[in-house]
N, C-alpha and C. Protein backbone atom coordinates (compact mmCIF):
# COMPACT_ATOMS: atom_id res chain seq x y z
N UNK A 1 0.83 -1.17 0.00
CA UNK A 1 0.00 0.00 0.00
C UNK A 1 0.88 1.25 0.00
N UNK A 2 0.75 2.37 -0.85
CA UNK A 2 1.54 3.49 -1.00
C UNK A 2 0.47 4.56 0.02
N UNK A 3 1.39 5.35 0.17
CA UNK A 3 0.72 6.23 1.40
C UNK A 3 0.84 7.62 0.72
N UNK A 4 -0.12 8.13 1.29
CA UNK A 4 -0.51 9.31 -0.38
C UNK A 4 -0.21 10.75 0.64
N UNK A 5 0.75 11.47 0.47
CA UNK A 5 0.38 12.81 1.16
C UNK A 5 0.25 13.36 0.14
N UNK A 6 -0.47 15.04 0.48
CA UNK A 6 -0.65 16.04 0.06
C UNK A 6 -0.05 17.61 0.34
N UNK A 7 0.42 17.80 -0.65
CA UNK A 7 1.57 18.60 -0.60
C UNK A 7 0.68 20.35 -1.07
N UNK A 8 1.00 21.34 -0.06
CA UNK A 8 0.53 22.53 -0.51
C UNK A 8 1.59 23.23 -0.89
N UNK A 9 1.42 24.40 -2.13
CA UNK A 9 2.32 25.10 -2.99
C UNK A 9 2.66 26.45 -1.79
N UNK A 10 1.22 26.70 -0.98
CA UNK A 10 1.09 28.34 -0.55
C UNK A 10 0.66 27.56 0.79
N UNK A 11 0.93 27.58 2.43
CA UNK A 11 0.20 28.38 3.27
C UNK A 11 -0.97 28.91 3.45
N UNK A 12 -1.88 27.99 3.57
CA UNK A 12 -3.38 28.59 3.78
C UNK A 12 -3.34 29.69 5.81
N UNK A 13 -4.39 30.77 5.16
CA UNK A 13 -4.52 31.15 6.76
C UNK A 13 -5.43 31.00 6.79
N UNK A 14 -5.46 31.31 7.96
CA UNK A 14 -7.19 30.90 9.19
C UNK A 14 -7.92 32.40 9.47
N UNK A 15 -8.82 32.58 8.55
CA UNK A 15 -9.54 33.49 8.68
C UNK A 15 -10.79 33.45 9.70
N UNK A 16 -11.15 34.27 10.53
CA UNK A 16 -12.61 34.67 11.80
C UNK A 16 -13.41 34.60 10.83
N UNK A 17 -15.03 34.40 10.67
CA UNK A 17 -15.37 35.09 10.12
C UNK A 17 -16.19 35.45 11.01
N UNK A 18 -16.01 35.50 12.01
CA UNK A 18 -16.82 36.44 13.63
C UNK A 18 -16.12 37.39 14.12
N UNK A 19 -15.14 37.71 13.32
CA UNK A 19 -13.88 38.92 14.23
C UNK A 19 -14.25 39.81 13.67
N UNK A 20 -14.37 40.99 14.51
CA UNK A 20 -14.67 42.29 14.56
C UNK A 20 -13.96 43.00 14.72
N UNK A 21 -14.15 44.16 13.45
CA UNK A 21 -13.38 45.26 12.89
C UNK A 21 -13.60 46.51 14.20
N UNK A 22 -12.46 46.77 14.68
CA UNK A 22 -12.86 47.68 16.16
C UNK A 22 -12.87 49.05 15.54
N UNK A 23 -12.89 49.44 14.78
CA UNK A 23 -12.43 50.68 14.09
C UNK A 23 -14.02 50.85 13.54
N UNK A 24 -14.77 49.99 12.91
CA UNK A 24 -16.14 50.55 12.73
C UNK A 24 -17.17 49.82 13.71
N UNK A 25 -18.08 51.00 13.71
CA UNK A 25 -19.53 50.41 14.87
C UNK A 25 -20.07 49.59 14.35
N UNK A 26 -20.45 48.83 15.20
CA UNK A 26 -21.73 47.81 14.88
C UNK A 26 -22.71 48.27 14.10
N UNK A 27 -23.28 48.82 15.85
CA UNK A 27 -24.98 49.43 15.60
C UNK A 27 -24.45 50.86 15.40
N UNK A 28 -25.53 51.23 14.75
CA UNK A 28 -25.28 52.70 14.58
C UNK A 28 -25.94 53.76 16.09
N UNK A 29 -25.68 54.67 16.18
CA UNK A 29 -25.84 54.96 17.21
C UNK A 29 -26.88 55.83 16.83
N UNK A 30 -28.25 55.88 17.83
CA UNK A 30 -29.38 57.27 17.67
C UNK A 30 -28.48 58.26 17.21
N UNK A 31 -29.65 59.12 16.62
CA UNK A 31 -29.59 60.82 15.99
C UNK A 31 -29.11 61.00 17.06
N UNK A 32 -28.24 61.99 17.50
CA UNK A 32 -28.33 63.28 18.00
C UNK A 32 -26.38 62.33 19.40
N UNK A 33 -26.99 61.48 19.40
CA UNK A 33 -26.06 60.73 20.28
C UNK A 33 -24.69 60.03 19.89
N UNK A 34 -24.02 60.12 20.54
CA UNK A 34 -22.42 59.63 20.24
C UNK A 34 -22.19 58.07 20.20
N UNK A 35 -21.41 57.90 19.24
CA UNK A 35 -21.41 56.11 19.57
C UNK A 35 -20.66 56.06 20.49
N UNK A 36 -21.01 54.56 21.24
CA UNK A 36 -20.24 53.88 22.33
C UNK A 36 -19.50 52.80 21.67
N UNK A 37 -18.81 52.57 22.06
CA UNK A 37 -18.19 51.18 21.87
C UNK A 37 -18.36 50.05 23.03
N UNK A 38 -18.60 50.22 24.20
CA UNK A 38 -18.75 49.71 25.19
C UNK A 38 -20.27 49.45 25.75
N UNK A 39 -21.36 50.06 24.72
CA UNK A 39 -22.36 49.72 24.91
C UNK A 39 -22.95 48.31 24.85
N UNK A 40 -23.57 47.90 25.49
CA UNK A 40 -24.57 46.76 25.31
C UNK A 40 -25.78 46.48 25.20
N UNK A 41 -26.05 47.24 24.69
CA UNK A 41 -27.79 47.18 24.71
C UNK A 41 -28.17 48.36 23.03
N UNK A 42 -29.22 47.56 22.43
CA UNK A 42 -29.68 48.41 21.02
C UNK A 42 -30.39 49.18 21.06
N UNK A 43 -31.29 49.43 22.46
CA UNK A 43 -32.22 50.58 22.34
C UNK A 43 -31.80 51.41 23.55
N UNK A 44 -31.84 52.64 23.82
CA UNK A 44 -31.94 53.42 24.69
C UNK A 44 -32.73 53.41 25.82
N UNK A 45 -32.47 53.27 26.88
CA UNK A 45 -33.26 52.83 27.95
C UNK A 45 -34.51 53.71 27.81
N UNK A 46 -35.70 52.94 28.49
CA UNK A 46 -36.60 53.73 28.35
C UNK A 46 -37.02 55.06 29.87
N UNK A 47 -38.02 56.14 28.87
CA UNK A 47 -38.23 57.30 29.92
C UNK A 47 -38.91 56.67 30.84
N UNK A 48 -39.19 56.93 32.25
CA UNK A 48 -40.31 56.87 32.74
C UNK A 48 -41.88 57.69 33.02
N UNK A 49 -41.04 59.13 32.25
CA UNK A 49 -42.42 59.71 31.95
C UNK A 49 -43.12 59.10 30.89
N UNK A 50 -42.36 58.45 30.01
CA UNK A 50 -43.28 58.28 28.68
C UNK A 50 -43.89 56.15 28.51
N UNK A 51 -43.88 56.04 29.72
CA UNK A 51 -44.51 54.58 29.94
C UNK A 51 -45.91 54.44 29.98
N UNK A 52 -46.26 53.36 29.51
CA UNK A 52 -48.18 53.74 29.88
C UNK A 52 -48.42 53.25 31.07
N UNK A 53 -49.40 53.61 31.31
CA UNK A 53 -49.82 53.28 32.85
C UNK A 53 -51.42 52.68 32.26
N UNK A 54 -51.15 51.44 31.87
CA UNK A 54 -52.14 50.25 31.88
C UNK A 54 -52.29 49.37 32.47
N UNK A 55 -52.84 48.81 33.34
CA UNK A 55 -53.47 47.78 34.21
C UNK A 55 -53.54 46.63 33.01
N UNK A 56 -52.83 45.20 33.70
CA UNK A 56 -52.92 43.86 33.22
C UNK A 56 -54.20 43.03 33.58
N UNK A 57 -54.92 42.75 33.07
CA UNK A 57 -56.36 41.41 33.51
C UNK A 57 -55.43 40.41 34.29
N UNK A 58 -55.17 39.98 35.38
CA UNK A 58 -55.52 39.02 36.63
C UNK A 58 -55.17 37.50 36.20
N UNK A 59 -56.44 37.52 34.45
CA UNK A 59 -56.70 36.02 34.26
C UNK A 59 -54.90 36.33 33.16
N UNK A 60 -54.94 37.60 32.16
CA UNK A 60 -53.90 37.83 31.30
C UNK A 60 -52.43 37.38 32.33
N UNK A 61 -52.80 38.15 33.29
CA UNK A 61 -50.99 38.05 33.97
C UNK A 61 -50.38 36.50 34.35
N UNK A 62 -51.57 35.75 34.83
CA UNK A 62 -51.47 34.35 35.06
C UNK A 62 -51.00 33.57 33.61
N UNK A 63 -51.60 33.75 32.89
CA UNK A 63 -51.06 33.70 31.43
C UNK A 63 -49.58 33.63 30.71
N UNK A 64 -49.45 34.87 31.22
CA UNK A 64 -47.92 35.10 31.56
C UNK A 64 -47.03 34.81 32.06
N UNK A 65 -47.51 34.63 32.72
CA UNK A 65 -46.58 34.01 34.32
C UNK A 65 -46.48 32.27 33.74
N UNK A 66 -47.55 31.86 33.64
CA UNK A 66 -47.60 30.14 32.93
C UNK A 66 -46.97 29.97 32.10
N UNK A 67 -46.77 30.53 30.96
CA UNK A 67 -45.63 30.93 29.60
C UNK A 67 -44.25 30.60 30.55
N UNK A 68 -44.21 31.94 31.39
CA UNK A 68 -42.85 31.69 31.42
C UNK A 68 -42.19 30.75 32.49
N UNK A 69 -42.98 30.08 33.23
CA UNK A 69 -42.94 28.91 34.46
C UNK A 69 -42.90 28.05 33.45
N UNK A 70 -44.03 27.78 32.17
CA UNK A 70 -43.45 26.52 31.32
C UNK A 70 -42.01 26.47 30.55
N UNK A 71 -41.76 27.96 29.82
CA UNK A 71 -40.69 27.74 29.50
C UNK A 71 -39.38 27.97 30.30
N UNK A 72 -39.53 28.56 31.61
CA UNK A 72 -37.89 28.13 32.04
C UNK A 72 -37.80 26.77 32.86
N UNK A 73 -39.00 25.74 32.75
CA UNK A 73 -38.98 24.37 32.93
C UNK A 73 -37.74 23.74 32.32
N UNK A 74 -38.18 24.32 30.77
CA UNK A 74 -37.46 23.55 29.51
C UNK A 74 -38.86 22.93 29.00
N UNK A 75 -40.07 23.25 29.42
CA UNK A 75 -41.22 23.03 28.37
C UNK A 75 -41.95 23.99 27.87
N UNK A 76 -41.04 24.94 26.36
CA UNK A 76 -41.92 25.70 25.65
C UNK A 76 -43.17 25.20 25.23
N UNK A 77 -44.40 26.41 25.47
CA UNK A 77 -45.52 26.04 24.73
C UNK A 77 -45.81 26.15 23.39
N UNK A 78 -46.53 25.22 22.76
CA UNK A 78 -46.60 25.17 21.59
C UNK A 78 -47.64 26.04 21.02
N UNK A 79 -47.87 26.49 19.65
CA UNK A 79 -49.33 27.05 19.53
C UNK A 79 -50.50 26.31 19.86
N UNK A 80 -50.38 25.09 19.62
CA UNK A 80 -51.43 24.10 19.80
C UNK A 80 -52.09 24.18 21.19
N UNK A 81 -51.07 24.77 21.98
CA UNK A 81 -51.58 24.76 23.38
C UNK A 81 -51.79 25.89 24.37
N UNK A 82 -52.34 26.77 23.25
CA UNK A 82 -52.67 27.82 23.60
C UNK A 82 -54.12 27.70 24.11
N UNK A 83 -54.86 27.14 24.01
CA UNK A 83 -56.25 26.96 24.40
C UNK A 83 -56.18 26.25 26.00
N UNK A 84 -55.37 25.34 26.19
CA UNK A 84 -55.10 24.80 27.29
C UNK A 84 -54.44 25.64 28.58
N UNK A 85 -53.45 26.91 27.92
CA UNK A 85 -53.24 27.65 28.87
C UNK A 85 -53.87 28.81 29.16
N UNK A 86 -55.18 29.04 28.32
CA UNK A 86 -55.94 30.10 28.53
C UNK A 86 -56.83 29.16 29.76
N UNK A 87 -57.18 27.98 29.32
CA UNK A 87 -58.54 27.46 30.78
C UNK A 87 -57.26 27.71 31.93
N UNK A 88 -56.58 27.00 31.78
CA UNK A 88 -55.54 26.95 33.11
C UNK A 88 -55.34 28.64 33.79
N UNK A 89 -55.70 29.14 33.20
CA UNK A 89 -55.31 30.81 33.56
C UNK A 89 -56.59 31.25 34.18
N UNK A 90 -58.04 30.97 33.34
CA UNK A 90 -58.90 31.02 34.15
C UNK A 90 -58.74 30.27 35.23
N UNK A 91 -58.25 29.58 35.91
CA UNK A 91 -58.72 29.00 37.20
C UNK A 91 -57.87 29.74 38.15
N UNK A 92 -58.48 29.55 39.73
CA UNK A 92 -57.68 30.77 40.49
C UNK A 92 -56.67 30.91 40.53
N UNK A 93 -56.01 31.91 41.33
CA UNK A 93 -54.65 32.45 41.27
C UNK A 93 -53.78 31.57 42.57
N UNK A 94 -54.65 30.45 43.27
CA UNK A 94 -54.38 29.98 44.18
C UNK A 94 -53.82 28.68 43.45
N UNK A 95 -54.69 27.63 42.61
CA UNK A 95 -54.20 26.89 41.20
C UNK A 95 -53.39 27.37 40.40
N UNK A 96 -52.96 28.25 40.58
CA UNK A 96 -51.81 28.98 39.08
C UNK A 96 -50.70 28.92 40.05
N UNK A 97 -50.94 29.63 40.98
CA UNK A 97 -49.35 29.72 42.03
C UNK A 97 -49.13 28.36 42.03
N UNK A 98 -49.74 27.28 42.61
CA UNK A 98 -49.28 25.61 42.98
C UNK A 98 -48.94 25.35 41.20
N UNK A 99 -49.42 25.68 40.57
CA UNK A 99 -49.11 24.86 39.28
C UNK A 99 -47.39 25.53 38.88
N UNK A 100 -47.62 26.83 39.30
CA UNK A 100 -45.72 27.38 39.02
C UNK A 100 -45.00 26.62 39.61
N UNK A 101 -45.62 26.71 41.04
CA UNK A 101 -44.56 26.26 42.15
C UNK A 101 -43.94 24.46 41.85
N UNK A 102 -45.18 24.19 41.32
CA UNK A 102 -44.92 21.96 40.41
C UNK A 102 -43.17 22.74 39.45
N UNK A 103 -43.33 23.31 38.87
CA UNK A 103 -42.88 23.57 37.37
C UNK A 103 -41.10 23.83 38.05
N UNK A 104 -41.52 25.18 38.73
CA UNK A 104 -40.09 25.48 39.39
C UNK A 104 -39.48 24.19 39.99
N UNK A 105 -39.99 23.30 40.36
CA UNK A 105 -38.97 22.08 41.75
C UNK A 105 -38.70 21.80 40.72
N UNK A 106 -39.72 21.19 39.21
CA UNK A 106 -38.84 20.19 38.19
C UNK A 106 -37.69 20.54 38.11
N UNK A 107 -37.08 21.73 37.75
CA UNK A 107 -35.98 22.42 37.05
C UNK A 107 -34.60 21.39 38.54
């Protein structure tokens, strides 16, 4: 059996293609404002004068709260099961807390 190498003419290099050019910005920075380089975040924090002041429905926030008790389980909901977490939301807030509280020990 002959043993086969392969012979290069040139030196290949190892190009990033995740390395970042420090000399230009990412994001562009709002009108009127200076870029950062050290920023982390894409939007400008928000005012607190300019927040709405809307009240959440009770049955909506439970809703919410179930979403995100299922998904930091590690069980995202599916669309399919959107009907299932709307009854579950109607039921009290005394059944919604015990049903988080199941979800959180899994983890």
């Amino acid at each position: 059996m002959t043993a086969i190498t392969v012979e290069h003419s040139s030196p290949r290099t190892f190009v990033d293609p995740y390395a970042v050019d420090d000399a230009a910005p990412v994001w562009p920075a709002p009108a009127g404002q200076p870029q950062d380089a050290d920023a982390d975040h894409l939007l400008p924090p928000p005012h607190p004068a300019e927040r709405l002041s809307l009240a959440l429905d009770p049955r909506d926030r439970r809703r919410l709260d179930l979403h995100a008790a299922l998904t930091a389980a590690g069980i995202p909901p599916r669309p399919e099961d959107r009907e299932a977490i709307d009854q579950l939301s109607a039921l009290p807030l005394s059944v919604n807390t015990a049903l988080q509280r199941w979800l959180r020990h899994t983890l």
